[in-house]
Protein backbone atom coordinates (compact mmCIF):
# COMPACT_ATOMS: atom_id res chain seq x y z
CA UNK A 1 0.00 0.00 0.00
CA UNK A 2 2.83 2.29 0.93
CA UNK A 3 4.92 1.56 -2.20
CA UNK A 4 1.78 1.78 -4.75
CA UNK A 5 1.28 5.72 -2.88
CA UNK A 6 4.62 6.50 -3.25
CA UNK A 7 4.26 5.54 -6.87
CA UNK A 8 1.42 7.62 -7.60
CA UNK A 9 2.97 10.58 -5.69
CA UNK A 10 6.68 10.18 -7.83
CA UNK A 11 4.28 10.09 -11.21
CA UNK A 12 2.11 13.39 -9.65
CA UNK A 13 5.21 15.62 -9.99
CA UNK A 14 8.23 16.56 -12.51
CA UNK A 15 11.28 15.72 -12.76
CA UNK A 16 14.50 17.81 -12.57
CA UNK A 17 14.89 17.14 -16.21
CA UNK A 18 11.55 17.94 -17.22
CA UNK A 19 11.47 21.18 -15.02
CA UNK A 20 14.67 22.35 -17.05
CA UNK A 21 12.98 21.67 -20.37
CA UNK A 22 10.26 23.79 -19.65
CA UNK A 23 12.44 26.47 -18.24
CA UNK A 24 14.83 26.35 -21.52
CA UNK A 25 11.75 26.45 -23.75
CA UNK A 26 10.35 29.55 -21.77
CA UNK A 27 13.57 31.55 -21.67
CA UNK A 28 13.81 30.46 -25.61
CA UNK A 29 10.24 32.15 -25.80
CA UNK A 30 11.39 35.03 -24.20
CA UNK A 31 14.70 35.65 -26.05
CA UNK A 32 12.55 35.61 -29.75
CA UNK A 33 9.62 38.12 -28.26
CA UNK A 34 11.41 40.70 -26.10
CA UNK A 35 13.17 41.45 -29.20
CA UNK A 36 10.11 41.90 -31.05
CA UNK A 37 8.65 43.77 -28.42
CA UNK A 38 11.09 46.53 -27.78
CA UNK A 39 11.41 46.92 -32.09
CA UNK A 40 7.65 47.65 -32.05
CA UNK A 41 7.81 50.08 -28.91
CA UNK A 42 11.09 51.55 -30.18
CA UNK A 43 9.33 51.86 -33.89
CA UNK A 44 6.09 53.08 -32.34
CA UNK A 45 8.32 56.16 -30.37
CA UNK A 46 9.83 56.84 -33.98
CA UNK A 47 6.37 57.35 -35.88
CA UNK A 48 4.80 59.29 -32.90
CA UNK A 49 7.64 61.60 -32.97
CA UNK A 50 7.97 61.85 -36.96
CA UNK A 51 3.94 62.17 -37.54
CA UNK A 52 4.36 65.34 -34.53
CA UNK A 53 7.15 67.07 -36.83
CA UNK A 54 5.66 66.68 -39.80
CA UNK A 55 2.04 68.39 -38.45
CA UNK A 56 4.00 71.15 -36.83
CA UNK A 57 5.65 71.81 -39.84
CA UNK A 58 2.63 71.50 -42.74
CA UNK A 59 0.64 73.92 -40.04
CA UNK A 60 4.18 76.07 -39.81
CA UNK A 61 4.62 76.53 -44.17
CA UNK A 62 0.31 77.04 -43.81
CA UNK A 63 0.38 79.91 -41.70
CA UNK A 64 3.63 81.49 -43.64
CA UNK A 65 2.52 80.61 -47.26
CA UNK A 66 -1.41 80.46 -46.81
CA UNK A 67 -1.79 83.09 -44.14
CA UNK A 68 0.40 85.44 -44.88
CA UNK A 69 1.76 85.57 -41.42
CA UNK A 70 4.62 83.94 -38.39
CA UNK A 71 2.52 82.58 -35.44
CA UNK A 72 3.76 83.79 -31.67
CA UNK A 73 3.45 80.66 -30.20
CA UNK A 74 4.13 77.16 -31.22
CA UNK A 75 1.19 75.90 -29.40
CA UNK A 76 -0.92 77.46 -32.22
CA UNK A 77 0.37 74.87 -34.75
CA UNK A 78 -0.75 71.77 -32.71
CA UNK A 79 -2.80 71.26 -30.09
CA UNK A 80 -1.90 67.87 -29.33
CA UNK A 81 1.82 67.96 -30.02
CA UNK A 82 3.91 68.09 -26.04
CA UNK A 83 5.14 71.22 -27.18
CA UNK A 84 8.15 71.01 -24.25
CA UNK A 85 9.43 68.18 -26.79
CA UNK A 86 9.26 70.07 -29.55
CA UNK A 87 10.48 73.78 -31.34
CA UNK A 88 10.38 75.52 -34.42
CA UNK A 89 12.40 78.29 -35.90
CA UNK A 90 11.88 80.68 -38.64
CA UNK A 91 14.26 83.77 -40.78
CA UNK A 92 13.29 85.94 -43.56
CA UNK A 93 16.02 85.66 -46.21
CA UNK A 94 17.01 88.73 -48.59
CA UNK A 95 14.81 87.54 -51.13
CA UNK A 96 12.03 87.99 -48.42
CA UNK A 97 11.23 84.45 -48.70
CA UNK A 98 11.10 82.21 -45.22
CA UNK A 99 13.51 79.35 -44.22
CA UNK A 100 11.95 77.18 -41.30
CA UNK A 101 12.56 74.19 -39.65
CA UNK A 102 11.07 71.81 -36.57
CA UNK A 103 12.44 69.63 -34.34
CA UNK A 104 12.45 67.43 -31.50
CA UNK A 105 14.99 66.38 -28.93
CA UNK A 106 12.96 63.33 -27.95
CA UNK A 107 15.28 60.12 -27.81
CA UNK A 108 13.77 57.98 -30.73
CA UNK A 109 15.16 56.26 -33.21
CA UNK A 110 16.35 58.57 -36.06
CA UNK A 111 16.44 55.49 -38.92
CA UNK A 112 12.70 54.60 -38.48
CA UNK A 113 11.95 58.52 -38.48
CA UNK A 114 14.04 58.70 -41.35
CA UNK A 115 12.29 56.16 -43.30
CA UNK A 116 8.90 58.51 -42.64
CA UNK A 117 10.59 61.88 -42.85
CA UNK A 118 13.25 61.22 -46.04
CA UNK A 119 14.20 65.09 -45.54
CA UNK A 120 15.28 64.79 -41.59
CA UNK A 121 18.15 65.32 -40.28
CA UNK A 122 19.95 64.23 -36.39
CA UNK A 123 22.58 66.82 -35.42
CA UNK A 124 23.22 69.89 -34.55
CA UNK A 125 22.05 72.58 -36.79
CA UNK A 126 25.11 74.56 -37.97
CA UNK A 127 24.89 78.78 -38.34
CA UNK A 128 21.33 79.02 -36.42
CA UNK A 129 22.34 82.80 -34.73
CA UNK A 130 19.78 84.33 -37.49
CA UNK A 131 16.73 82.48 -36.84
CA UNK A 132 13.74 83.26 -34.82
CA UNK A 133 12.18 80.80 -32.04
CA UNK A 134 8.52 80.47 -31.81
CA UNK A 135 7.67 80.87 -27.93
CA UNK A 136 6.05 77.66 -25.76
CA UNK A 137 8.46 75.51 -27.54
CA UNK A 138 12.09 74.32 -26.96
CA UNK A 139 14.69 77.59 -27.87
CA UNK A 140 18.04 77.93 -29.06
CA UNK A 141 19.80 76.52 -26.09
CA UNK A 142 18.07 73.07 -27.21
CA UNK A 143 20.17 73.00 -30.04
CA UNK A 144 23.11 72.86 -28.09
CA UNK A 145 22.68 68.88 -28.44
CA UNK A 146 21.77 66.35 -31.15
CA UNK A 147 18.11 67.45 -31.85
CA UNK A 148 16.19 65.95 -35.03
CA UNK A 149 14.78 68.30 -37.12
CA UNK A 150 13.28 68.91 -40.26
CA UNK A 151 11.59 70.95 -43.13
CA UNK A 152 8.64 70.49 -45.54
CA UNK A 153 11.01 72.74 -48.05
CA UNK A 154 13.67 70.30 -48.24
CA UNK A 155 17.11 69.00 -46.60
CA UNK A 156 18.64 72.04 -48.13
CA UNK A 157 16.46 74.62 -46.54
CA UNK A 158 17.72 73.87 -43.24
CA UNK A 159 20.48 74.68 -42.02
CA UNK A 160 23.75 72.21 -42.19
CA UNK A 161 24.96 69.69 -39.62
CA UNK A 162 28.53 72.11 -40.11
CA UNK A 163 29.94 74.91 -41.85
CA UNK A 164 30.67 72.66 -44.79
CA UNK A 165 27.44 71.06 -44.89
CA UNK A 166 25.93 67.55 -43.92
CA UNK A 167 26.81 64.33 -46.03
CA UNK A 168 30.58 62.76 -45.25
CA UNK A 169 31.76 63.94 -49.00
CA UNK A 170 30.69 67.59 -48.03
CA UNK A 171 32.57 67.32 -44.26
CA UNK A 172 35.45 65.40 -45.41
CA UNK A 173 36.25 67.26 -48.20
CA UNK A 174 35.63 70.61 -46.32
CA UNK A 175 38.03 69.25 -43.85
CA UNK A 176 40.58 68.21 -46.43
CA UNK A 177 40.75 71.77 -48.12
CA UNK A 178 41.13 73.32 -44.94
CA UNK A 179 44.11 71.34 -44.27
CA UNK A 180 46.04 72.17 -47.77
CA UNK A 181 44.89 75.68 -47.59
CA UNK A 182 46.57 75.63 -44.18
CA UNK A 183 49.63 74.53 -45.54
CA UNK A 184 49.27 77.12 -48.70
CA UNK A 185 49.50 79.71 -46.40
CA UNK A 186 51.90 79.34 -44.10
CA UNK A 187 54.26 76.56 -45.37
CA UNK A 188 53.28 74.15 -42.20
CA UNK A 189 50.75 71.57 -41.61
CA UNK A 190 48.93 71.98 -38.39
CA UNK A 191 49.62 70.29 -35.56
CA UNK A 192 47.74 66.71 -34.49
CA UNK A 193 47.80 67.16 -30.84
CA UNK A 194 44.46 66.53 -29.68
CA UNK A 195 44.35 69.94 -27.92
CA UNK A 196 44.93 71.98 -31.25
CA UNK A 197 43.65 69.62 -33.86
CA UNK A 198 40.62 71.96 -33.87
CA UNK A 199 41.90 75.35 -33.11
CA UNK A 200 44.74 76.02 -35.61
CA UNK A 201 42.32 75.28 -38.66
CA UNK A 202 40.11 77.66 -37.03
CA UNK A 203 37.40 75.12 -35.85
CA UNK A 204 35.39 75.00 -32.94
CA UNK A 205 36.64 72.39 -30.47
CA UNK A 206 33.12 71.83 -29.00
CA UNK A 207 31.68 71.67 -31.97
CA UNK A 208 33.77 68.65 -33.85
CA UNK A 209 34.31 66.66 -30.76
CA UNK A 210 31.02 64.91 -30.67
CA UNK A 211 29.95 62.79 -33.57
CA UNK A 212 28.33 64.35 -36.95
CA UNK A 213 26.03 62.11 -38.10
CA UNK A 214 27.57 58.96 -36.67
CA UNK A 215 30.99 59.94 -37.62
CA UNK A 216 34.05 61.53 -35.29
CA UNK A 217 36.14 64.35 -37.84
CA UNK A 218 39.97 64.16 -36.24
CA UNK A 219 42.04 66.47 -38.70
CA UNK A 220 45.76 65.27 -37.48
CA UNK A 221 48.55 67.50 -38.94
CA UNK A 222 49.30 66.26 -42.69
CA UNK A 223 46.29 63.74 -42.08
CA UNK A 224 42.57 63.23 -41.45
CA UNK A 225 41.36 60.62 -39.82
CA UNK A 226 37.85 59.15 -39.33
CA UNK A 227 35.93 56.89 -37.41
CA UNK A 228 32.35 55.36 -37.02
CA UNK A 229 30.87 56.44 -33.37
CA UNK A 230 29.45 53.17 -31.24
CA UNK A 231 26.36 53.38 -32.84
CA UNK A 232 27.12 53.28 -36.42
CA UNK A 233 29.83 51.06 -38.51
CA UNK A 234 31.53 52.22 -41.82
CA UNK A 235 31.43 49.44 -44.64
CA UNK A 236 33.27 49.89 -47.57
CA UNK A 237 35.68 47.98 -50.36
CA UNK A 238 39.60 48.22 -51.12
CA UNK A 239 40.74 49.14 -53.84
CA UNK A 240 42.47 45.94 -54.85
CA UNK A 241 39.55 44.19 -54.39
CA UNK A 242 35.83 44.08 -54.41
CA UNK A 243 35.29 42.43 -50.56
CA UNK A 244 33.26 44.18 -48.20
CA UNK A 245 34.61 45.49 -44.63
CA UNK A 246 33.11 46.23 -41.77
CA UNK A 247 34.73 48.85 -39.51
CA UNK A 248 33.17 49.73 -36.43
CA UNK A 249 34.49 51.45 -33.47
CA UNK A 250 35.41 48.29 -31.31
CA UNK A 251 38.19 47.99 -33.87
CA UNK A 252 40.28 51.35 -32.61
CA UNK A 253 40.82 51.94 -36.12
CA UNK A 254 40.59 55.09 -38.82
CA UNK A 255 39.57 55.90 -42.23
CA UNK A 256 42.93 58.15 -43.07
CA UNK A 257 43.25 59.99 -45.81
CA UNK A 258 46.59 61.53 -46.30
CA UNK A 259 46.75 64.97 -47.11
CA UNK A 260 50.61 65.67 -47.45
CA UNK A 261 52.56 62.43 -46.19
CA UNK A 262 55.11 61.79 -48.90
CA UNK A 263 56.18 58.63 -47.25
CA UNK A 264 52.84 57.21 -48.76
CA UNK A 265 50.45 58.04 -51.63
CA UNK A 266 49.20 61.22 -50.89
CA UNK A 267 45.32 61.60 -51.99
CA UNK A 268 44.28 58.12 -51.12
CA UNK A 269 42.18 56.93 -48.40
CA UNK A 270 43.34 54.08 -45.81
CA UNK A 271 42.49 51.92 -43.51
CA UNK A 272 44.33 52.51 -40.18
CA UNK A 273 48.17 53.62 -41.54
CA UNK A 274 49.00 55.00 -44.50
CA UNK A 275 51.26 52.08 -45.16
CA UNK A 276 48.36 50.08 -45.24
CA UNK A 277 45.53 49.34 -47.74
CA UNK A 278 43.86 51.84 -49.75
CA UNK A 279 40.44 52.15 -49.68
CA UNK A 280 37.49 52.99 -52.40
CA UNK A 281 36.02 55.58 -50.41
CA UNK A 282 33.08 55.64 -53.25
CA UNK A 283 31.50 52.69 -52.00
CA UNK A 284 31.83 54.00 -48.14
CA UNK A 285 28.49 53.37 -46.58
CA UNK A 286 27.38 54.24 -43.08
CA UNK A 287 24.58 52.54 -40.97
CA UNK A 288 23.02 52.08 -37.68
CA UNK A 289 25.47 49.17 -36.00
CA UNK A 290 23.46 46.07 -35.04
């Protein structure tokens, strides 16, 4: 009698064994749908944010091109939109025509808004001193820090991630002139220390320190050097061949271009030294790191 109970009370329960199975089979549950999960939330914050800028500014260009007049406030172009998220900014240009542009410093994902919003831009807006902030909203001050913004009149309505302008052909090459005009002018490269990188091309330190548009600008005497910041990678192909390469920031490496080395091919891109292989930058691409 006491053996047929204890039977029937072993068969009742589960086994070690059988208790891991289930666990492993949960946790493998979990691991597929928390990433789908935070993508939809993370997506979700990204269309909320890009459907906001793109209301404030369709009622922004409606008041200036249908109205025939600036509102005060920024309150008066949404009613809906948290307007301590959000700013817009407005100048009259010689031609009397407007340049505007709205933004947002909310923390979203700037690909997925990108996807909605093919004009928008992350950064910080470059030569801003002339424009006008609508009150209620986020000011200047906002702009001090990687904002996204944007403009129903176009990417090249607003105003520039730098003085050179936005893509990495624009910076780099803005960069590179800077370098030989340097050297035109006063028979010296300028020095690659990281405390005057900046300030003897006449740059503002602040400025060029953080990322532009996932990528870190180091001008370095005779060089300039580039990297991808921890959220983006750079792929691209060599020159002597057609394989892809990944370069992301865990590597410590740079993009170099060389400027005025004569101990390598000068006008050539690299990866890492100078001495080693030369890179098409044509086929550079930068993305979101995984």
């Amino acid at each position: 009698m006491r053996e047929e109970y204890s039977r029937h009370y072993r068969r009742r329960g589960f086994s070690l064994v059988e208790l891991l199975i289930v666990l492993s089979v949960v946790a493998a549950l979990i691991a597929v749908i928390a990433p789908i999960g935070t993508n939809v939330l993370r997506r979700s914050a990204a269309v909320s944010a890009a459907r906001d800028l793109k209301t404030l500014s369709n009622a922004l260009s409606n008041r200036i091109y249908l109205d025939g007049e600036l509102p005060d406030s920024i309150k008066e172009l949404g009613r809906n939109i948290d307007s301590t998220s959000f700013g817009a900014a407005w100048k009259q240009n010689e031609d009397g025509e407007y340049s505007y542009f709205v933004f947002t410093n909310r923390e979203v994902d700037f690909e997925s808004v990108s996807e909605i919003l093919t004009d928008s831009r992350q950064g910080v807006p470059f030569g801003i001193d002339d424009y006008a902030f609508l009150e209620d909203g986020l000011e200047e001050d906002s702009l001090y820090s990687e904002v996204i913004y944007y403009s129903l009149l176009g990417p090249d309505s607003v105003a520039p991630l730098t003085e050179f302008g936005s893509s990495f052909e624009e910076i780099s090459s803005g960069l590179i002139q800077l370098i030989m005009d340097f050297f035109e002018n006063r028979g010296s490269y300028p020095r690659d220390w990281a405390d005057y990188r900046y300030d003897d091309l006449g740059l503002d330190k602040a400025s060029w320190t953080p990322p532009v548009d996932g990528v870190i600008y180091k001008p370095s005497g005779r060089l300039l050097r580039v990297i991808p910041d921890s959220d983006h990678k750079f792929i691209f192909n060599f020159l002597d061949s057609s394989d892809k390469f990944e370069l992301t920031s865990s590597y410590n490496w740079d993009l170099i271009f060389n400027v005025g080395d004569d101990s390598s091919d000068t006008g050539y891109w690299y990866l890492n030294s100078i001495e080693g292989r030369k890179v098409d930058i044509s086929t550079l691409e930068i993305v979101k790191a995984e």
